[in-house]
N, C-alpha and C. Protein backbone atom coordinates (compact mmCIF):
# COMPACT_ATOMS: atom_id res chain seq x y z
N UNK A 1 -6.67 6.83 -29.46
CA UNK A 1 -7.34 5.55 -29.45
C UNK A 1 -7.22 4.94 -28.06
N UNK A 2 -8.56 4.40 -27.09
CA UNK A 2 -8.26 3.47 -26.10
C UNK A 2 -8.25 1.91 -26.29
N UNK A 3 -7.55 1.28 -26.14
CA UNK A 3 -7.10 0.10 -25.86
C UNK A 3 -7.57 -0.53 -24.27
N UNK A 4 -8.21 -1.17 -24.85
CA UNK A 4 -8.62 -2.52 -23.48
C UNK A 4 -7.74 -3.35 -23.24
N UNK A 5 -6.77 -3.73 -22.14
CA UNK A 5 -6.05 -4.54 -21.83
C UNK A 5 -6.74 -5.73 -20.82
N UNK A 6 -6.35 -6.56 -21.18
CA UNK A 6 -6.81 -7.94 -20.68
C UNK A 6 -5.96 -8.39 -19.28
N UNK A 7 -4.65 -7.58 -19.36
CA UNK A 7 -3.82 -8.06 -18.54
C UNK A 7 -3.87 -7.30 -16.74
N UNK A 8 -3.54 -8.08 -15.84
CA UNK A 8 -3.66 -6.85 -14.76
C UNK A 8 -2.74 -5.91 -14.88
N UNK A 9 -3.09 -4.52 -14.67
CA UNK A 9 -1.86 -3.64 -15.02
C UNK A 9 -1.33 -3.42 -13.57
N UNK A 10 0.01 -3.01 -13.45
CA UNK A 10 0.60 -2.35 -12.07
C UNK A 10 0.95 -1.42 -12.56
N UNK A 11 0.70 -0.11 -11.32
CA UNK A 11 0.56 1.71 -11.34
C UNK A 11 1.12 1.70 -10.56
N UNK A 12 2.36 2.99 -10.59
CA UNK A 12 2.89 3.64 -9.62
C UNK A 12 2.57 4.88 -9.33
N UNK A 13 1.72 4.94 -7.71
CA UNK A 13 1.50 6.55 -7.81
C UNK A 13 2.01 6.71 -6.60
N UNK A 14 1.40 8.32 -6.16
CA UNK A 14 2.25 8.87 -5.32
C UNK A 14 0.57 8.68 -4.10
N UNK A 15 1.72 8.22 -2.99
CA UNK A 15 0.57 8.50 -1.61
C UNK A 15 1.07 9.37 -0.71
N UNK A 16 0.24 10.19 -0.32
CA UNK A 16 0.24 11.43 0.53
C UNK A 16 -0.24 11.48 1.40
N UNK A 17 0.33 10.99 2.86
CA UNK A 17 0.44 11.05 4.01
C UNK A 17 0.23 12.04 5.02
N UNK A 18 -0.62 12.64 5.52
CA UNK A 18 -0.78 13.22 6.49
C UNK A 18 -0.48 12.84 8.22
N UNK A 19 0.43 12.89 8.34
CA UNK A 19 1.03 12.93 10.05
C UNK A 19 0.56 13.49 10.84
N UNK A 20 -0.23 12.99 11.81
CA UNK A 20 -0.83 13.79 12.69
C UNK A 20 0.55 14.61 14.30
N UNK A 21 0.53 15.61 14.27
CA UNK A 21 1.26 16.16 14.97
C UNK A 21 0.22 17.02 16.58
N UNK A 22 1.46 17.29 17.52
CA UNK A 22 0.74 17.73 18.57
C UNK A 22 -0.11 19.20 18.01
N UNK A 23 -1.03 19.64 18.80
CA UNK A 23 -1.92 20.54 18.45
C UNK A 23 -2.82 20.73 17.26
N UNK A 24 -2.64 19.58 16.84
CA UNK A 24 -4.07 19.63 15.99
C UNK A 24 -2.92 20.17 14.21
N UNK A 25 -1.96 19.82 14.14
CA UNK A 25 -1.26 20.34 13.22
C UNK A 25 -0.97 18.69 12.47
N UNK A 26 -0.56 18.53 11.21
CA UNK A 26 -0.29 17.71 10.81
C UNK A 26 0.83 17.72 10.16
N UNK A 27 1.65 16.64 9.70
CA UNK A 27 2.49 16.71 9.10
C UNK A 27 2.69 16.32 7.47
N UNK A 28 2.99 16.70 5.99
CA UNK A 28 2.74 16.06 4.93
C UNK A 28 4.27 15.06 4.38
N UNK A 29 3.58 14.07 4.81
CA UNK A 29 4.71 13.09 3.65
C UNK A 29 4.30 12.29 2.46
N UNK A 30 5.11 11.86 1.74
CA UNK A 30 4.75 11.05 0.43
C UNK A 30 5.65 10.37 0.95
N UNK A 31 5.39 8.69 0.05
CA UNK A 31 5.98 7.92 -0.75
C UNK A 31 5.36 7.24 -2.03
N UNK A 32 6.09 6.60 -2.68
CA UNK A 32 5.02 5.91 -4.04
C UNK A 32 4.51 4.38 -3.38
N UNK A 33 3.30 4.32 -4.04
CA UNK A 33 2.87 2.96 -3.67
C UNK A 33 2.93 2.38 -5.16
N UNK A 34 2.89 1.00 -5.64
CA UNK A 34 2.80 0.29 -6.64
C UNK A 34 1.47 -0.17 -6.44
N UNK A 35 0.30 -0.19 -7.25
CA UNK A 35 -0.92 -0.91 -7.18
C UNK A 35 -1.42 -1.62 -7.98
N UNK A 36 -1.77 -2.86 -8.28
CA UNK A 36 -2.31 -3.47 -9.19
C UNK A 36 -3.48 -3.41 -9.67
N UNK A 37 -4.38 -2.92 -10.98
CA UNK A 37 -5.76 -2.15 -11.04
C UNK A 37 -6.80 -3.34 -10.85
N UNK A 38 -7.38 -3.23 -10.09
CA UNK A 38 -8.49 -4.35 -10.93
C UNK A 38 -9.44 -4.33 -11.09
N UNK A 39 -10.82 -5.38 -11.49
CA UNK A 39 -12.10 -4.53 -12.09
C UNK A 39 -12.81 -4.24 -10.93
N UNK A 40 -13.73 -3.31 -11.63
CA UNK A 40 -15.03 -3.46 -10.47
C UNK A 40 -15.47 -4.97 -10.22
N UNK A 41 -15.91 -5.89 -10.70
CA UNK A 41 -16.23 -6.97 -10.11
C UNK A 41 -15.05 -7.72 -9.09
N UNK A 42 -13.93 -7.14 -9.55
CA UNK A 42 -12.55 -8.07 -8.33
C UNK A 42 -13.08 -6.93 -6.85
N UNK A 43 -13.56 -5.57 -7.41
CA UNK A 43 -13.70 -4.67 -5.99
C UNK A 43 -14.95 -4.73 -5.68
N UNK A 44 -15.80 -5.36 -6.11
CA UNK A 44 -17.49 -5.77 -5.81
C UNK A 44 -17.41 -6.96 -5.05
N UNK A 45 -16.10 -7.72 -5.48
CA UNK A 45 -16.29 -9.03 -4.10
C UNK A 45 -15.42 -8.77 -3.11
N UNK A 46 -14.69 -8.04 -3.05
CA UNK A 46 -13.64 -7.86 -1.72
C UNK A 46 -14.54 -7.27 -0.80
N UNK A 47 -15.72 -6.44 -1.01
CA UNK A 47 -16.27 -5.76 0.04
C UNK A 47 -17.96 -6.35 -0.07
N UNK A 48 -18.33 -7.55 -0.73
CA UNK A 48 -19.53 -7.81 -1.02
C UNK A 48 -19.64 -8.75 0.35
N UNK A 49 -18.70 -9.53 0.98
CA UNK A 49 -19.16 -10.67 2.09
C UNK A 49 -18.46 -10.05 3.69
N UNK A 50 -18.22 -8.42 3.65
CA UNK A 50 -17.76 -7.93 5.05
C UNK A 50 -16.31 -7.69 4.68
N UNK A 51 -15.68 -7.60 3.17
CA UNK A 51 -14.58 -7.32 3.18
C UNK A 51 -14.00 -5.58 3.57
N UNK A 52 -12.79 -5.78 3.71
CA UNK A 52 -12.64 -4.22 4.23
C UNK A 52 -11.34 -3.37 3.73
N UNK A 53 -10.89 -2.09 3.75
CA UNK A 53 -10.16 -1.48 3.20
C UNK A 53 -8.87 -2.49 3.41
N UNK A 54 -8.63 -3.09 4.72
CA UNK A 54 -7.24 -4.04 4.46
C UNK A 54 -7.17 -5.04 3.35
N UNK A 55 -8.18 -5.89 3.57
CA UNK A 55 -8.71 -6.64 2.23
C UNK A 55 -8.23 -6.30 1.21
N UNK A 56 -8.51 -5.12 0.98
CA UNK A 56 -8.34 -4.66 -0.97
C UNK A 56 -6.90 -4.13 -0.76
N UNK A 57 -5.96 -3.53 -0.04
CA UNK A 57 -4.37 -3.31 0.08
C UNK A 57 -3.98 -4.49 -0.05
N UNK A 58 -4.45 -5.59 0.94
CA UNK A 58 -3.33 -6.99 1.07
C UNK A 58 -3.33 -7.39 -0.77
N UNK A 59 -4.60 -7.07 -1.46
CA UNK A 59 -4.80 -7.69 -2.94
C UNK A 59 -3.48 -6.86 -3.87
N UNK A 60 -4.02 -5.46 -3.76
CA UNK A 60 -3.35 -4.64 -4.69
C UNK A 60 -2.26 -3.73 -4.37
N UNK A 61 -1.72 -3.76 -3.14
CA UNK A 61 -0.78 -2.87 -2.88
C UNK A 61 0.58 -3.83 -3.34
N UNK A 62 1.26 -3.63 -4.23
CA UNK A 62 2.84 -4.90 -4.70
C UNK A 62 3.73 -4.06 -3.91
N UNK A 63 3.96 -3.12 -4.56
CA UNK A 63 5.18 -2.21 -3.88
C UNK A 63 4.51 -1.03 -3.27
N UNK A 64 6.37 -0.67 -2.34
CA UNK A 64 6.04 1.21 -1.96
C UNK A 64 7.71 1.29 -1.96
N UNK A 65 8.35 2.78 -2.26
CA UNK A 65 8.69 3.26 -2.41
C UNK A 65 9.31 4.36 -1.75
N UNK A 66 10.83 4.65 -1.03
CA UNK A 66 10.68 6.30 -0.39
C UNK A 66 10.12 6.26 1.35
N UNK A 67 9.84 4.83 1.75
CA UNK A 67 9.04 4.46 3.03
C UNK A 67 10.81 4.37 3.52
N UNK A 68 11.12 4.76 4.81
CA UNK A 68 12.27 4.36 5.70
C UNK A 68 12.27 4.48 7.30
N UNK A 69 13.06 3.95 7.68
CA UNK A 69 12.82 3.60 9.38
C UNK A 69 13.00 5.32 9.87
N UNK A 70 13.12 4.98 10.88
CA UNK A 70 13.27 5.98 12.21
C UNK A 70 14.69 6.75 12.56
N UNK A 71 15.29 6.01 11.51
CA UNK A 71 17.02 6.69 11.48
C UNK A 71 17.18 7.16 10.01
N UNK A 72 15.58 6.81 8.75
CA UNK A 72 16.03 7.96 7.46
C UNK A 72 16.50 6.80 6.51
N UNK A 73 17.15 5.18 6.71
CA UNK A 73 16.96 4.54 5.90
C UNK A 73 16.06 3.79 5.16
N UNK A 74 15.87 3.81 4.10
CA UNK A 74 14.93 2.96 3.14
C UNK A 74 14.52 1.39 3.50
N UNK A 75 13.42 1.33 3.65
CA UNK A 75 12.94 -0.16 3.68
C UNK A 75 12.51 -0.73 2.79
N UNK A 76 12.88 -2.30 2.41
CA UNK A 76 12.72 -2.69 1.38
C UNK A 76 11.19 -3.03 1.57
N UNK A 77 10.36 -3.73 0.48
CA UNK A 77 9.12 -3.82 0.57
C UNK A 77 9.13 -5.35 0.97
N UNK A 78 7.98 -5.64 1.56
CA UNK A 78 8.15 -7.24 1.71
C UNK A 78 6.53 -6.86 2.32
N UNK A 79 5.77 -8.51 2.94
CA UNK A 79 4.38 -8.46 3.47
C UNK A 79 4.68 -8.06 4.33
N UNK A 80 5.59 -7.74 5.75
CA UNK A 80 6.12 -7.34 6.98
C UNK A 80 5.27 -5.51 6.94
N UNK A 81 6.00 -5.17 5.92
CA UNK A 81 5.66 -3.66 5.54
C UNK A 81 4.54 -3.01 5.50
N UNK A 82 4.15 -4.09 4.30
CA UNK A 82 3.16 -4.00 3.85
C UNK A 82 1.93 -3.94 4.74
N UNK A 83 1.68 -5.05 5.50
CA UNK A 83 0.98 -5.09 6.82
C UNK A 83 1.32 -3.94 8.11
N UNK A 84 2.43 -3.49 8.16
CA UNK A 84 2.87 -2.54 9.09
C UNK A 84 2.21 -1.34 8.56
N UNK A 85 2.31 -0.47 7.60
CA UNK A 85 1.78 0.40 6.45
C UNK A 85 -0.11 0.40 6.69
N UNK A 86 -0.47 -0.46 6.70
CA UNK A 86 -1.99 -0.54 6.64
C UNK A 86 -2.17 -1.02 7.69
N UNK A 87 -1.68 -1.08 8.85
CA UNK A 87 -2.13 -1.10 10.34
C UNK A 87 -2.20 0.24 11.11
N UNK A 88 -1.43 1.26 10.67
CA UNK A 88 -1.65 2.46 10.79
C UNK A 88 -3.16 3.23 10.44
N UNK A 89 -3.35 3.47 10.96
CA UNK A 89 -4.84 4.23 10.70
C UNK A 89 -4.53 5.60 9.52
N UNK A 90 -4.01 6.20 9.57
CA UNK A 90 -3.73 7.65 8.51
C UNK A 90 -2.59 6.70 7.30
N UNK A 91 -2.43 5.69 7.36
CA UNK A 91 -1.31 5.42 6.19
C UNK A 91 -2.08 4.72 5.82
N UNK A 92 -3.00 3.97 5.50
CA UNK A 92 -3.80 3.09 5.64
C UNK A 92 -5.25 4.27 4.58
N UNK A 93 -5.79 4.98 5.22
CA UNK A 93 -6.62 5.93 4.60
C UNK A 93 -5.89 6.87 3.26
N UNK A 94 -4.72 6.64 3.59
CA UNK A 94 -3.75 7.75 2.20
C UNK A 94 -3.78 6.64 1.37
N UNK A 95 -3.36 5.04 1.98
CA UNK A 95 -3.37 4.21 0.54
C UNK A 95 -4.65 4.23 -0.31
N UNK A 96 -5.94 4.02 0.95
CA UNK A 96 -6.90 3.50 -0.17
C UNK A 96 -7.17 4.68 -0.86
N UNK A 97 -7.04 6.54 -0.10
CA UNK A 97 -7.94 7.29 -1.11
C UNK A 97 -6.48 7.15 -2.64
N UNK A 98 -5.05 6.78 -2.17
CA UNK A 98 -4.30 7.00 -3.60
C UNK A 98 -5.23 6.11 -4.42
N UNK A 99 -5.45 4.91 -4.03
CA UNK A 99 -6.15 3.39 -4.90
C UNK A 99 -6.97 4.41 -5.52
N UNK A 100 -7.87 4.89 -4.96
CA UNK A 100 -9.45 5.27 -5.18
C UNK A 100 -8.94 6.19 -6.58
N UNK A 101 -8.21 7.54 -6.21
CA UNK A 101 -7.81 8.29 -7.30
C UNK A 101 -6.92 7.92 -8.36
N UNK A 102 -6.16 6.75 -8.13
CA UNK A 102 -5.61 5.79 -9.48
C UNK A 102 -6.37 4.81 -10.19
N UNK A 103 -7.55 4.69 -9.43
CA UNK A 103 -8.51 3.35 -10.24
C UNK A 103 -9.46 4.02 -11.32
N UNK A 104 -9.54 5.04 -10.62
CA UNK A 104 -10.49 6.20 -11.05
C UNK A 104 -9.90 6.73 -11.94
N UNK A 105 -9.06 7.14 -12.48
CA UNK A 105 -8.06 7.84 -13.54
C UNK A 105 -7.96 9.44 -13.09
N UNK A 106 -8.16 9.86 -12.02
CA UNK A 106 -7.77 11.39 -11.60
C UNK A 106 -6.17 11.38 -11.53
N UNK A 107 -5.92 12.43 -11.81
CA UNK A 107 -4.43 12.92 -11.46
C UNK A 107 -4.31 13.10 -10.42
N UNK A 108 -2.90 12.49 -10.05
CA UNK A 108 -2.69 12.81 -8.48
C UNK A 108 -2.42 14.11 -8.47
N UNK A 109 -2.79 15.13 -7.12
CA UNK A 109 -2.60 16.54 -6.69
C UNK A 109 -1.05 16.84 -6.70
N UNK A 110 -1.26 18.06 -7.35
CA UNK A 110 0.66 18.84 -8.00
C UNK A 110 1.01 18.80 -6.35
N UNK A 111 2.14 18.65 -6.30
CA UNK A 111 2.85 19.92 -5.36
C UNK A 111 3.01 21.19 -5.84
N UNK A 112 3.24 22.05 -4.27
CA UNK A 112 3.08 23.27 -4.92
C UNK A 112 4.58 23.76 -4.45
């Protein structure tokens, strides 16, 4: 049976990071992002008056997960992050395609 929920839901999925490395090689990382779903009409106005992929993160990205500095410790989540995270150009494209494949109901890709 599906059930329609009225409420906004928050999803935890996994985002998959591609690192760009010297020679054209990349690097793969994850962490989880937390996203809040919302309808097509909440994602018909974020991009209906010039809105843009930051737009719809600053809305729905709550948490992340597994993200840590430059010495391997964990950062807590806060807007600091959050904005740091989606100023990146490749972290930034991993959030929205995770959004895209969690709004959408696809399974995120196994590891192998």
């Amino acid at each position: 049976m599906f059930k329609i929920e009225d409420q906004p839901k928050l999803v935890e999925w996994p985002v998959s990071v591609n690192v760009p490395q010297d020679g054209g090689k990349i690097k793969k990382n994850t962490f989880t992002a937390e996203f809040e779903l919302i309808t097509q009409e909440e994602l018909d106005a974020i991009y209906k008056d010039g809105g843009t992929d930051v737009d719809l993160l600053r809305q729905v990205l709550f948490n992340c997960t597994g993200v840590c500095d430059a010495e391997g410790k964990p950062i807590d989540f806060n807007d600091d992050l959050r904005d740091k995270l989606i100023n990146i150009p490749y972290v930034r494209s991993a959030l929205v395609a995770a959004y895209v494949e969690c709004s959408h109901g696809k399974a995120a890709a196994r590891k192998n």
